[in-house]
N, C-alpha and C. Protein backbone atom coordinates (compact mmCIF):
# COMPACT_ATOMS: atom_id res chain seq x y z
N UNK A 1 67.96 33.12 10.37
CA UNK A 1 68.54 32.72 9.10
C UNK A 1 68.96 33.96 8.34
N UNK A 2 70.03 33.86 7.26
CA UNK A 2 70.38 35.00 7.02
C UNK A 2 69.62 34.73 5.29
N UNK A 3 69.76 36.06 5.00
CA UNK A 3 69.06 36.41 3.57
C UNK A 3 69.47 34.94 2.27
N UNK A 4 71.03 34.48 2.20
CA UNK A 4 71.17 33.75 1.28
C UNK A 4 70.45 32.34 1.98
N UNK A 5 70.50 31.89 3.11
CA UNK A 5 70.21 30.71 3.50
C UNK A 5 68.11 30.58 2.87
N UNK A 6 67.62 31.77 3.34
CA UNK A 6 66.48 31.74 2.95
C UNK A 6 66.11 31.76 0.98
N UNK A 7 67.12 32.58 0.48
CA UNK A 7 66.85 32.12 -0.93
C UNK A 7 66.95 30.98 -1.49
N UNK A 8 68.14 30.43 -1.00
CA UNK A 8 68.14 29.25 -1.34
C UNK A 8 66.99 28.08 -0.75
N UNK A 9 66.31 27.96 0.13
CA UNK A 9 65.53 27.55 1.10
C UNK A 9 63.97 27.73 0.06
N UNK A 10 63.77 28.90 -0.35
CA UNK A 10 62.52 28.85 -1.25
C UNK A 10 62.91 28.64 -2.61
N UNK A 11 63.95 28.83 -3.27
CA UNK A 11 64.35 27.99 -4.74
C UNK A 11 64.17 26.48 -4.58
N UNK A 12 64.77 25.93 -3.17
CA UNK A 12 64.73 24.72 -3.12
C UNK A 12 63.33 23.96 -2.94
N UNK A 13 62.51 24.51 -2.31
CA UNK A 13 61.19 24.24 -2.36
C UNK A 13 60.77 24.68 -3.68
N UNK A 14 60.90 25.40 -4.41
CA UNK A 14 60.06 25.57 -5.57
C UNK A 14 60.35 24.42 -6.77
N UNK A 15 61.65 24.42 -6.53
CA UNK A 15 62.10 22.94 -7.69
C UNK A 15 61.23 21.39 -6.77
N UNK A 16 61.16 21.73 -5.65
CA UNK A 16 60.23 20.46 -5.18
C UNK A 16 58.91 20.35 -5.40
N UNK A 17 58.68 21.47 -5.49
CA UNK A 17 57.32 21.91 -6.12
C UNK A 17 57.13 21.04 -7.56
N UNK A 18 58.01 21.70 -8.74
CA UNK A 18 57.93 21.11 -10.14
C UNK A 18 58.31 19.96 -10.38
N UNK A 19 59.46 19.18 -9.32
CA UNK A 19 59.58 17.84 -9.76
C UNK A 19 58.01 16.97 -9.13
N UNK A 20 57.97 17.37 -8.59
CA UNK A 20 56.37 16.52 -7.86
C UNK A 20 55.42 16.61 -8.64
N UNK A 21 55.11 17.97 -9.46
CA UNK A 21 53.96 18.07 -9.91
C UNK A 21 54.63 17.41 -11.33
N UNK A 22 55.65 17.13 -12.07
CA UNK A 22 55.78 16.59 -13.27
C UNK A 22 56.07 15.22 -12.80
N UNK A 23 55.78 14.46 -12.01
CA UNK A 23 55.77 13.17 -11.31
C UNK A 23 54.01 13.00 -11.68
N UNK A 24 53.37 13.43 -11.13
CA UNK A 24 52.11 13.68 -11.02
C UNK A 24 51.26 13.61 -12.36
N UNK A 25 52.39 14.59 -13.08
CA UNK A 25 51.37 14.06 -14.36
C UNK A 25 51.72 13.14 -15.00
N UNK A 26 52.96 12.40 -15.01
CA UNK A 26 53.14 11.41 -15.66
C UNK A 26 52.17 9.86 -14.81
N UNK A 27 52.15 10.03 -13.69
CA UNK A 27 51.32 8.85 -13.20
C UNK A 27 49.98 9.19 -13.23
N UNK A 28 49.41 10.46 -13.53
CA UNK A 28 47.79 10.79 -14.39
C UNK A 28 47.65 9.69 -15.28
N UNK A 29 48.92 10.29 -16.85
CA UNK A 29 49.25 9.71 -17.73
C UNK A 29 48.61 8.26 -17.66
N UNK A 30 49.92 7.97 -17.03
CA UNK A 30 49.77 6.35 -16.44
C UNK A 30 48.07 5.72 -16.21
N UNK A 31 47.96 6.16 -15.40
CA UNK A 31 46.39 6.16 -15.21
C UNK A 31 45.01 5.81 -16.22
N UNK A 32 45.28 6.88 -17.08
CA UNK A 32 44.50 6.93 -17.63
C UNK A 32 44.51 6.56 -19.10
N UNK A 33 45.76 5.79 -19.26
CA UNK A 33 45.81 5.48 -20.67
C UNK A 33 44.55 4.25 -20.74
N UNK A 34 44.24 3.86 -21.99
CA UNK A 34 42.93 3.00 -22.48
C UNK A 34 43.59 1.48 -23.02
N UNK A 35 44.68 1.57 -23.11
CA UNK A 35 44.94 0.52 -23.39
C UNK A 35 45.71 -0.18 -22.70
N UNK A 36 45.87 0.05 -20.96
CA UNK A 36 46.76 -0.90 -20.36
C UNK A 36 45.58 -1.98 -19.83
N UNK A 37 46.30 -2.65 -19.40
CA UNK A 37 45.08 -3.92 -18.26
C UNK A 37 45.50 -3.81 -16.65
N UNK A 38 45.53 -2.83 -16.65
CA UNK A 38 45.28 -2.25 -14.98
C UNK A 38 43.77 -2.72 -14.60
N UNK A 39 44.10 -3.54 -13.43
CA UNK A 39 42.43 -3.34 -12.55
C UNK A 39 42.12 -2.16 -11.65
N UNK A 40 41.20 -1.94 -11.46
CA UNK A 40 40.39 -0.45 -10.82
C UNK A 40 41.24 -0.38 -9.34
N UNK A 41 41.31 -1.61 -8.95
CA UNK A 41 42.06 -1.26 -7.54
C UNK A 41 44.30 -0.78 -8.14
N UNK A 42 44.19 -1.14 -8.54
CA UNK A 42 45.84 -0.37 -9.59
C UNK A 42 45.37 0.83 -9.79
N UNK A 43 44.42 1.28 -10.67
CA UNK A 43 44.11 2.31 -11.21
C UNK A 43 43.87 3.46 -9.81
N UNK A 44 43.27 3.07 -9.29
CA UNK A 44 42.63 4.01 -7.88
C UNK A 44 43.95 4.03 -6.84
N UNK A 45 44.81 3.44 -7.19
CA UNK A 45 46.33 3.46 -6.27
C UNK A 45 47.05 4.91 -6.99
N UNK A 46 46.69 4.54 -8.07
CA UNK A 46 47.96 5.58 -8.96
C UNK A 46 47.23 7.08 -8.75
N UNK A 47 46.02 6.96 -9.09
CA UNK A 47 44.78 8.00 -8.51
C UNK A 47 44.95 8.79 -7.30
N UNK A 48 45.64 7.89 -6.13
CA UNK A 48 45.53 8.41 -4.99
C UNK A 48 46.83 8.80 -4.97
N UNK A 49 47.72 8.31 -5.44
CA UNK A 49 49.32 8.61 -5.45
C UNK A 49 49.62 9.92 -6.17
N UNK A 50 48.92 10.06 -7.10
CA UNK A 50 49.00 11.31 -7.88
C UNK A 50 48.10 12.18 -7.24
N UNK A 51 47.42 12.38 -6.36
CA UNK A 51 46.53 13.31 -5.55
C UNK A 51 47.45 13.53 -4.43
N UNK A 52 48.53 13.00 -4.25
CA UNK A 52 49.13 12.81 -2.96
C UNK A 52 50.63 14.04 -3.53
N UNK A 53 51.04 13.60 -4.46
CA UNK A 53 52.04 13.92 -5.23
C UNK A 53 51.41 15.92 -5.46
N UNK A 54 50.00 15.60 -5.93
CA UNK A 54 49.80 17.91 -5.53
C UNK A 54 49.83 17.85 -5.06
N UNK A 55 48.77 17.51 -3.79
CA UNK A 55 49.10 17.79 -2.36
C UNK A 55 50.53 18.24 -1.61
N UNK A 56 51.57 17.54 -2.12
CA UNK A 56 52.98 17.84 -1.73
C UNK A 56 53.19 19.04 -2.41
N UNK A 57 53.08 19.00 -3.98
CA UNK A 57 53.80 20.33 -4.44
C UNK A 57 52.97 21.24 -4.02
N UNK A 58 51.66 21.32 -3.60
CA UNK A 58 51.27 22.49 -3.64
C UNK A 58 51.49 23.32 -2.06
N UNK A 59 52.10 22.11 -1.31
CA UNK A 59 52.93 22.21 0.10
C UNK A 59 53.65 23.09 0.03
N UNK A 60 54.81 21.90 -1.25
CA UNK A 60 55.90 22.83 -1.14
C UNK A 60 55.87 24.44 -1.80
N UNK A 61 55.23 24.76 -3.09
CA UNK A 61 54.69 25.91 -2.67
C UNK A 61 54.51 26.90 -2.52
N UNK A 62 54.05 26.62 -1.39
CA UNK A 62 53.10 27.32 -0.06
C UNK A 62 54.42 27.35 0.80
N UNK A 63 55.38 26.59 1.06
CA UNK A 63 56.91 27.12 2.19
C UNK A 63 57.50 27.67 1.22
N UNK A 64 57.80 27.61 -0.07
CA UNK A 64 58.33 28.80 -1.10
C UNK A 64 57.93 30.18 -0.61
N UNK A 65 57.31 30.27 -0.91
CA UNK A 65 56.32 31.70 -1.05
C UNK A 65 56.36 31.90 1.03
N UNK A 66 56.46 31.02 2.14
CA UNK A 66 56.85 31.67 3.25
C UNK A 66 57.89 32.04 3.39
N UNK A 67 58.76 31.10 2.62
CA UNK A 67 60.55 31.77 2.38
C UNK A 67 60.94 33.20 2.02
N UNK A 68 60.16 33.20 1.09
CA UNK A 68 60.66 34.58 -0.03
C UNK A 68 59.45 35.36 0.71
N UNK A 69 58.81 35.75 1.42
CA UNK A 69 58.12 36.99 2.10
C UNK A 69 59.13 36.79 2.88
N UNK A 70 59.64 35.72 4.07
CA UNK A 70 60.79 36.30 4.83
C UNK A 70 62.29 37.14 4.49
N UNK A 71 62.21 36.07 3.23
CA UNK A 71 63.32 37.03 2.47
C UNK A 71 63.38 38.85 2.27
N UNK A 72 62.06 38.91 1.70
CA UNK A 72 61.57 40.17 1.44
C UNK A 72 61.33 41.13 2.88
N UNK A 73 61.58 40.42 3.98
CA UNK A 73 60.81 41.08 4.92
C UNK A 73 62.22 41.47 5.84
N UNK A 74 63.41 40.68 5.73
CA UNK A 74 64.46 40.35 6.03
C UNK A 74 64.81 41.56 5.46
N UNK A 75 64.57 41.93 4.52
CA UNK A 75 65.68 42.78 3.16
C UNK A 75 65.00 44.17 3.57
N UNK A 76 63.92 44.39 3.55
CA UNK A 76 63.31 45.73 4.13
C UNK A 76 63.97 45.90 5.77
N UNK A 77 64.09 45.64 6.52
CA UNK A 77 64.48 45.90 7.67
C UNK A 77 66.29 46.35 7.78
């Protein structure tokens, strides 16, 4: 891959990063407000969906940050 394909490649993971994790907190949000009538099995869906939702960004990341050392490693050579 050449140097621009990889910048773009870890920008693009990093915006996947922030839309996931601001997904994430809005279905926290969701979650945990006190005044909806969610039952525990709803509640423990959104729970797991939003555990699922870091899990991804913190994926994505983690291939950010392998992008941009290749980048960097690309550019020294």
């Amino acid at each position: 891959m050449n140097a621009k394909q990889l910048k773009s490649l870890a920008e693009d993971y990093k915006q996947f990063a922030f839309t996931l994790l601001a997904i994430s907190a809005f279905l926290y949000i969701g979650s945990v407000l006190p005044n909806q009538e969610l039952n525990i099995e709803k509640k423990n869906l959104l729970l797991f969906v939003d555990c699922l939702f870091i899990a991804a960004s913190f994926l994505c990341v983690k291939r950010s940050l392998h992008y941009k050392k290749q980048l960097e490693k690309a550019e020294d050579e």
